[in-house]
Each structure stands twice: as structure tokens, then as C-alpha cells.
Protein backbone atom coordinates (compact mmCIF):
# COMPACT_ATOMS: atom_id res chain seq x y z
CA UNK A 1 0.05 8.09 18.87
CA UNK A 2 0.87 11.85 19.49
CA UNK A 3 4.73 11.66 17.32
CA UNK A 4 5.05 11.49 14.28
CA UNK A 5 5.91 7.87 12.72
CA UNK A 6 9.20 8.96 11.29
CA UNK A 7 10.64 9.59 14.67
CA UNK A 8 9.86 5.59 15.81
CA UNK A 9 12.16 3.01 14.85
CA UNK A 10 11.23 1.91 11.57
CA UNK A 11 10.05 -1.76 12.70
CA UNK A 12 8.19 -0.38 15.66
CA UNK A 13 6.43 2.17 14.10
CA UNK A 14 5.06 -0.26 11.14
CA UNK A 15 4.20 -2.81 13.91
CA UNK A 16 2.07 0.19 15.64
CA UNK A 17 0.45 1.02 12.19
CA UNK A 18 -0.51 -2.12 11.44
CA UNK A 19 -2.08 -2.60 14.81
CA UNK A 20 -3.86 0.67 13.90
CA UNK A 21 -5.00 -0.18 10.63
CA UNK A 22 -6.25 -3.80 11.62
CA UNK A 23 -8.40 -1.43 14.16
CA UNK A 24 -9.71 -0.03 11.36
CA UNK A 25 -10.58 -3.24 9.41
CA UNK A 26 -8.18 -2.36 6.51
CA UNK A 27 -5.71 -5.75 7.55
CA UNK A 28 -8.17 -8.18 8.67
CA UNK A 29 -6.32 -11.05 10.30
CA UNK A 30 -3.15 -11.56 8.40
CA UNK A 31 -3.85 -9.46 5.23
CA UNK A 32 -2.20 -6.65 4.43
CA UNK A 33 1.58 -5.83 4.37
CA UNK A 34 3.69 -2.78 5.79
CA UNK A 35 7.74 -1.85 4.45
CA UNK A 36 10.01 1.01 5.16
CA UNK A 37 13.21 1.69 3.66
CA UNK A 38 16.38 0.72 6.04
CA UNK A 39 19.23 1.69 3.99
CA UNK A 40 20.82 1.75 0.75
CA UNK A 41 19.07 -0.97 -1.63
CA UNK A 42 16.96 -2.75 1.39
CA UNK A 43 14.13 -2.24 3.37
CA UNK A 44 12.37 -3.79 6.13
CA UNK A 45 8.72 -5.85 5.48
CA UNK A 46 6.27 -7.57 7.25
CA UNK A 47 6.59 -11.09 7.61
CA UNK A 48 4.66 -13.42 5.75
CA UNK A 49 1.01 -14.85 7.84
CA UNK A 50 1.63 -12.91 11.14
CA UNK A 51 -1.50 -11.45 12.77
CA UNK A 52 -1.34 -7.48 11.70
CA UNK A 53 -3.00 -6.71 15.25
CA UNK A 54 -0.12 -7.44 17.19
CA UNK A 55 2.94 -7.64 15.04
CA UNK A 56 6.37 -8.03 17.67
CA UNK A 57 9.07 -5.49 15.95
CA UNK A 58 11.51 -8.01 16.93
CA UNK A 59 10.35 -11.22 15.43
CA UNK A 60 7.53 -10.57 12.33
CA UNK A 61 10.02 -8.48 10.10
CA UNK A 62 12.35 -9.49 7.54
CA UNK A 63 15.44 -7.45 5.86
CA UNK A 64 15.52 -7.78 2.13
CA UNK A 65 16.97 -6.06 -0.88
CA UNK A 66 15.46 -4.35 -4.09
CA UNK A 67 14.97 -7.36 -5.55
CA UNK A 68 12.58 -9.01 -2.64
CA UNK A 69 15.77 -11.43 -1.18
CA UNK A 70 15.93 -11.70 2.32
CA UNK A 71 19.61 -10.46 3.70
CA UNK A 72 18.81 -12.61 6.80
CA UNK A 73 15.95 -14.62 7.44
CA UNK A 74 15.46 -16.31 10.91
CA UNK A 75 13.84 -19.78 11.39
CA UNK A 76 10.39 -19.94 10.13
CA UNK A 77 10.15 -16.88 9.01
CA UNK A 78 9.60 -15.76 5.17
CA UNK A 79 8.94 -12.30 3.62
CA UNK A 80 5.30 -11.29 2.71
CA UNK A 81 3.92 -12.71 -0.39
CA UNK A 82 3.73 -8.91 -1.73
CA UNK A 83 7.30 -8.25 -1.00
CA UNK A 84 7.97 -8.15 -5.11
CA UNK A 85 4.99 -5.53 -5.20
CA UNK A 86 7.10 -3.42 -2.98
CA UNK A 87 10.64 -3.88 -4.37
CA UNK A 88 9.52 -2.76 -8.04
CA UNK A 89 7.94 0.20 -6.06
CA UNK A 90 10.75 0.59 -4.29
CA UNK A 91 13.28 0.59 -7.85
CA UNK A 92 10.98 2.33 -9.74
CA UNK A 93 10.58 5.84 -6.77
CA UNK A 94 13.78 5.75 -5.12
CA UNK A 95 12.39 8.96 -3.31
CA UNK A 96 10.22 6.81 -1.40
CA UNK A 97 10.56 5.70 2.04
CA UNK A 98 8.00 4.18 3.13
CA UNK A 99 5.27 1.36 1.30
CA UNK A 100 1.77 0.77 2.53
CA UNK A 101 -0.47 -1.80 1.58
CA UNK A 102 -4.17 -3.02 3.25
CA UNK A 103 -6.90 -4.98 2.04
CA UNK A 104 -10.26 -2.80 2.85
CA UNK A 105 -13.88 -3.77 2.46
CA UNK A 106 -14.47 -0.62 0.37
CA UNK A 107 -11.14 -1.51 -1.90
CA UNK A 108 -12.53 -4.60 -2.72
CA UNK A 109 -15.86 -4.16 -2.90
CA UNK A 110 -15.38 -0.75 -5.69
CA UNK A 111 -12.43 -2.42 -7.41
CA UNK A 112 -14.63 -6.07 -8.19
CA UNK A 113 -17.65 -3.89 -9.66
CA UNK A 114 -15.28 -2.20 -11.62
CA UNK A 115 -15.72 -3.62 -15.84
CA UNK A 116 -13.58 -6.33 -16.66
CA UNK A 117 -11.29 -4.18 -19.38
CA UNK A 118 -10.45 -1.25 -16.38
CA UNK A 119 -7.37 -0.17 -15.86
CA UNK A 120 -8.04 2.88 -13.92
CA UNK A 121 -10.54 3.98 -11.15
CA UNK A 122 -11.57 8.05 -12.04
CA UNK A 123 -11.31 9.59 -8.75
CA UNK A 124 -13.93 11.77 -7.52
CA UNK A 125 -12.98 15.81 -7.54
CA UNK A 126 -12.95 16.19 -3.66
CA UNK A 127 -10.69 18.69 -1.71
CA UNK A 128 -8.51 15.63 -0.33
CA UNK A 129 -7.24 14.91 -3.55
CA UNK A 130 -4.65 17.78 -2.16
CA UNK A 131 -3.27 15.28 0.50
CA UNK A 132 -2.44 13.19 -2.53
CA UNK A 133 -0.32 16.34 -4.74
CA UNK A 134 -3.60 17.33 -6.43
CA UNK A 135 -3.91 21.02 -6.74
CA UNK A 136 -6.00 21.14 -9.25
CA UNK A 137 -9.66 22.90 -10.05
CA UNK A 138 -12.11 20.19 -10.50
CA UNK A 139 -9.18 17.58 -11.45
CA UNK A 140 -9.64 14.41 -13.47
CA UNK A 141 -7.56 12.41 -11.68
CA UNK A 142 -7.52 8.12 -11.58
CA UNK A 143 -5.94 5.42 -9.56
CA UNK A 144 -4.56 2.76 -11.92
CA UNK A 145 -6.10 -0.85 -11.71
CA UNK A 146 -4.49 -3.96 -11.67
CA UNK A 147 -5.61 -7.65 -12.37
CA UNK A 148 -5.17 -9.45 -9.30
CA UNK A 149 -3.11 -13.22 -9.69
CA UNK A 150 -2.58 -15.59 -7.33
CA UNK A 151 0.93 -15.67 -8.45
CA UNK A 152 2.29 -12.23 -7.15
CA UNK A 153 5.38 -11.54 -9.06
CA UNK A 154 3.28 -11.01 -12.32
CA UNK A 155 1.39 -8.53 -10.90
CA UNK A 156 4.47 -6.54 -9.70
CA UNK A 157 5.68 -7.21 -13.46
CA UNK A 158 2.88 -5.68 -14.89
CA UNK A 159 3.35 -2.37 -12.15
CA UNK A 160 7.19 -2.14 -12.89
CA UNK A 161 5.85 -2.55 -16.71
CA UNK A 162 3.20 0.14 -16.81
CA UNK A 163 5.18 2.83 -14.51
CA UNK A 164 8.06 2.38 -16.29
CA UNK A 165 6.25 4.29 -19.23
CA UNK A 166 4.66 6.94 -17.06
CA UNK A 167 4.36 7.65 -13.21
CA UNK A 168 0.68 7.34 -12.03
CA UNK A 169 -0.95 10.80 -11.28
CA UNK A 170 -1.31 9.39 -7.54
CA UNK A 171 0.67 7.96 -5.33
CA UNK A 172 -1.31 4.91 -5.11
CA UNK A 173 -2.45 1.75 -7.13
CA UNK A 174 -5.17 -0.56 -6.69
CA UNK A 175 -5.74 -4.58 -7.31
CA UNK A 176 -8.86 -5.61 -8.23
CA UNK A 177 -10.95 -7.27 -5.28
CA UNK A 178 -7.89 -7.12 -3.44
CA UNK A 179 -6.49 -3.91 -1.91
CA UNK A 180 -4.59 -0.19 -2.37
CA UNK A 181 -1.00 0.48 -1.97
CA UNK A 182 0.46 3.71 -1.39
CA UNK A 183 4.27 4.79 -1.24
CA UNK A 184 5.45 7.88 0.40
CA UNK A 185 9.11 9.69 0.98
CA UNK A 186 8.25 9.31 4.55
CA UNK A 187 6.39 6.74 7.18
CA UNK A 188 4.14 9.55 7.87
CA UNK A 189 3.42 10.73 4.45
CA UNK A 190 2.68 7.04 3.22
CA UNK A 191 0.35 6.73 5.94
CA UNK A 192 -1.33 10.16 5.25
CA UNK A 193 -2.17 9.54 1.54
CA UNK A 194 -2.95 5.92 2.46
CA UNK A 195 -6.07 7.45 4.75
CA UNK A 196 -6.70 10.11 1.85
CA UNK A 197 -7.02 6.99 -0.60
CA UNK A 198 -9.11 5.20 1.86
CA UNK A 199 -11.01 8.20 1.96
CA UNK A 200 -12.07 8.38 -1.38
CA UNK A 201 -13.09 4.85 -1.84
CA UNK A 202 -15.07 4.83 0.68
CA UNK A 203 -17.20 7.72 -0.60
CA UNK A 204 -17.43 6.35 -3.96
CA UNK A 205 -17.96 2.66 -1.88
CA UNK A 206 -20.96 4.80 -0.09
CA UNK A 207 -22.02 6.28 -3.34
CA UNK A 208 -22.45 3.26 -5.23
CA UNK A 209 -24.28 1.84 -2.64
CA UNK A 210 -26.87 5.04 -2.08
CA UNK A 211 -25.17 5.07 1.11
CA UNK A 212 -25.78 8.77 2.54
């Protein structure tokens, strides 16, 4: 798509990036979930178990507020399971817009051979650390880990928890075996540092593998 995503409506343009990024094999079936602030204390999110390849801006989005309760929810429909993930996200950077989350093969695979005590992935010093506010000379810079559950809300506790103390050096966090999510002040800057973070894993995916 030529325009930037900021100038679609904010359903449509999530339902075209997830079609894009289930191209890509970052949300596999129904994996994954996209959200975008629509006013004051709400935003809209992807609906829970709907294919990401074709999501229908009309019908596979919910409304809810900063605390992950839908303001309307049609028949049938509930919010994704990660919607708590996104609300503490959303409380904790109210400069953000926009909140991006995908489950890719190199996510998982780097995060799972990652040592059990982790709490951070050291990022490799590449030149598109800028696209993520690095400007730094060789930086040491590292995307904080979190223990995945299959009970979501504790592992948005334990984000809202551990940013609450200090904001990441990144944009970004990562679950182990389970995927990155990246905020943004904009659609198009979420999606931007969401490629950058791809990026990066899946050199160090490619260099732990002997990958060329």
C-alpha cells in the first residue's frame, strides 16, 4: 500500500496490516493481535480467533476501554485474549497510538533458547537500532523478556509491574516462545519499529543457527 497507514481508517488499516503480516508468516492463522487508539480512554482490537489473513473492518473488531472492557460487543464476538497486554501498554505510554503484536518463527524460536532466569534479549549493535530511537555508537541496547502464561492477565501484570519502575530502552517487549509487541505514537511508526524488531531477530535467529 502506497499511503501511509495513519491516513486509513483505523479498523481498515489494521485489517490491511494484518493481512500483510500473515503474508509474512508473523500471524499464522489466528495468532497475533493488532489495536489502535480511537479516542479518549479506548481503542479498537482485533477480535478474538478471526483468521489475520482476511480480517472484515466491519465485523472482527471490538471497542474497549483502558482497562480491556468491551464498550459494545456484538453477538459472538469477544476481544483478543491479549487485549490486557495492550491496555497496560496503552495506561502506561499514553503517547502511543498504535499496538502491534505477531507471533514469528524467529521470535519464538530466539526467545525459547533464551536461559530460563532471562529477562532481557541484548540486541545486536546494527544501524537499525536507529528506527527504534537508538542513536547511539556501538549501543548496548536489550529487549525485555517475559515468561509466557497461559493465563494472560499475569503477564500484562508483570509488564505494567516492571515498566512502571523504568521505561524499556525499546519500544518493544518480547514473550518467551511466543511473540514481540511493539507500540508506536502512530499506525505507521508501530508498524515501522515492529519490522526493525523483526529485523533484528531474525539476524540473531540466522546467527544462532550459522545461517549466512
Amino acid at each position: 500500500m502506497s499511503r501511509p497507514w495513519d491516513e486509513l481508517p483505523p479498523r481498515e488499516a489494521l485489517a490491511a496490516l494484518a493481512a500483510d503480516f500473515h503474508r509474512r508468516g508473523w500471524m499464522a492463522g489466528t495468532a497475533g493481535n493488532l489495536s489502535a487508539r480511537s479516542g479518549a480512554g479506548r481503542f479498537w482490537i482485533t477480535a478474538s480467533g478471526c483468521p489475520k489473513g482476511c480480517l472484515d473492518p466491519g465485523r472482527d473488531f471490538l471497542e474497549v476501554d483502558l482497562d480491556g472492557r468491551p464498550l459494545d460487543t456484538p453477538p459472538g464476538v469477544r476481544p483478543s485474549a491479549e487485549t490486557a497486554i495492550h491496555a497496560a501498554l496503552y495506561r502506561r505510554f499514553p503517547e502511543a497510538s498504535a499496538c502491534l503484536h505477531v507471533h514469528s518463527l524467529a521470535a519464538a524460536r530466539v526467545s525459547h533458547d533464551l536461559p530460563p532466569e532471562a529477562v532481557e534479549l541484548p540486541l545486536p549493535p546494527l544501524e537499525i537500532l536507529k528506527g527504534l530511537g537508538v542513536w547511539e555508537a556501538a549501543p548496548r541496547v536489550a529487549l525485555p523478556l517475559f515468561a509466557n502464561h497461559l493465563e494472560v492477565a499475569r503477564i500484562a501484570r508483570a509488564v505494567a509491574r516492571r515498566f512502571a519502575v523504568e521505561a524499556p530502552a525499546v519500544p518493544a517487549l518480547l514473550i518467551r516462545g511466543h511473540g514481540v509487541t511493539v507500540w508506536g505514537e502512530s499506525l505507521q511508526q508501530a508498524h515501522d519499529r515492529l519490522e526493525c524488531v523483526e529485523f533484528l531477530l531474525a539476524y540473531l535467529d540466522g546467527a544462532g543457527s550459522g545461517t549466512p
